[in-house]
Protein backbone atom coordinates (compact mmCIF):
# COMPACT_ATOMS: atom_id res chain seq x y z
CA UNK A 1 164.22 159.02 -7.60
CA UNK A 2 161.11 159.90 -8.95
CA UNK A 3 157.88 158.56 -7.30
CA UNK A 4 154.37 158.86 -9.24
CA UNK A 5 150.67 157.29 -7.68
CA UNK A 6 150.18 153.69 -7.97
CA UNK A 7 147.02 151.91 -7.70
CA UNK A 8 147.14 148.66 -5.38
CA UNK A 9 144.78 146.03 -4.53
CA UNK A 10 144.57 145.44 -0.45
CA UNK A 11 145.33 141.91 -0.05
CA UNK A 12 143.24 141.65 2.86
CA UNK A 13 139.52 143.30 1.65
CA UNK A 14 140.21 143.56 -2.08
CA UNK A 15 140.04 147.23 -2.15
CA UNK A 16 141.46 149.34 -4.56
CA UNK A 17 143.33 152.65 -3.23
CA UNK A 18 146.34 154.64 -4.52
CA UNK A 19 149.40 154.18 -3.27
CA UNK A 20 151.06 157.98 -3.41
CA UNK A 21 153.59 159.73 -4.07
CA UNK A 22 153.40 161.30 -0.36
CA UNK A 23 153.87 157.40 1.09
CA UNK A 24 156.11 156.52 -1.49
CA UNK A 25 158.78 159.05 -0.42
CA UNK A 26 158.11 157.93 3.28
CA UNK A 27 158.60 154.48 2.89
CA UNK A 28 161.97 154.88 1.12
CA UNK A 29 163.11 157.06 3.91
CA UNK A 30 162.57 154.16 6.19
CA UNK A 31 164.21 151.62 3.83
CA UNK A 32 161.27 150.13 2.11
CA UNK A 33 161.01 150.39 -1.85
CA UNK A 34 158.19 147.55 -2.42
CA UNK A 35 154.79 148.77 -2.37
CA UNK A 36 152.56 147.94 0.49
CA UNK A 37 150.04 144.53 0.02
CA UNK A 38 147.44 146.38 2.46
CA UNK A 39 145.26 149.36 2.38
CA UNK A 40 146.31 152.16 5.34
CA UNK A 41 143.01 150.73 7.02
CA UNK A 42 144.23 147.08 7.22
CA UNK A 43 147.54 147.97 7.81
CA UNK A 44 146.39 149.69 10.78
CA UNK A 45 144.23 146.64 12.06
CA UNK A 46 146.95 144.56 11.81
CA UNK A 47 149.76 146.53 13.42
CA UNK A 48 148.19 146.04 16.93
CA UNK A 49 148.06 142.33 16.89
CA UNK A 50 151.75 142.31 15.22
CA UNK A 51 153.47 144.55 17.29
CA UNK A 52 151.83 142.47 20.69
CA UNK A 53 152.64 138.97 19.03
CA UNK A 54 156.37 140.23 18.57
CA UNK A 55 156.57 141.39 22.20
CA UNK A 56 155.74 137.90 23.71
CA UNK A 57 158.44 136.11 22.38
CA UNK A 58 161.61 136.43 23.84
CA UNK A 59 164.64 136.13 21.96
CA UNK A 60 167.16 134.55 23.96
CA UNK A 61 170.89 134.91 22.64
CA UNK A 62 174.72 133.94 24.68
CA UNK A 63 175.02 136.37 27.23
CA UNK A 64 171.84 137.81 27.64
CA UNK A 65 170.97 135.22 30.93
CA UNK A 66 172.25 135.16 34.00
CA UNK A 67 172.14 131.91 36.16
CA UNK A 68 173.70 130.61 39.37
CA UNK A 69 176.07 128.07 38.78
CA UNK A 70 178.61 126.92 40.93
CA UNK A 71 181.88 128.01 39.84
CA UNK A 72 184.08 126.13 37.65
CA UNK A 73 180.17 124.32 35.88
CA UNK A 74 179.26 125.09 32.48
CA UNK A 75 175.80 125.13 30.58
CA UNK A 76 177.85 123.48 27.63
């Protein structure tokens, strides 16, 4: 595929940068094809606060907890 500079508008400040070729080819090696809504400054900002927001929650799935039950009792 062939990639050429794009202009975007930052969704956060309003600020106009190019979006190029460079980035382009490695955000499809990662598996993203849409165009970034933020500017490589805001993007930056807001990874911090995403990244510790994501850690806090825990995601709790079957299996993944052990308790003490008695034997023979079930959660269910």
């Amino acid at each position: 595929m062939s990639y050429t500079d794009k202009q975007i508008t930052c969704h956060d400040c309003g600020t106009v940068c190019t979006f190029s070729v460079k980035e382009q080819e490695q955000f499809a090696s990662i598996g993203r094809f849409n165009a970034p809504k933020r500017c490589v400054d805001c993007r930056a900002k807001r990874k911090p606060a995403t990244s510790k927001s994501e850690s806090v929650v825990p995601i709790i799935m079957p299996g993944n907890i052990t308790m003490d039950l008695p034997p023979g009792e079930c959660l269910l």
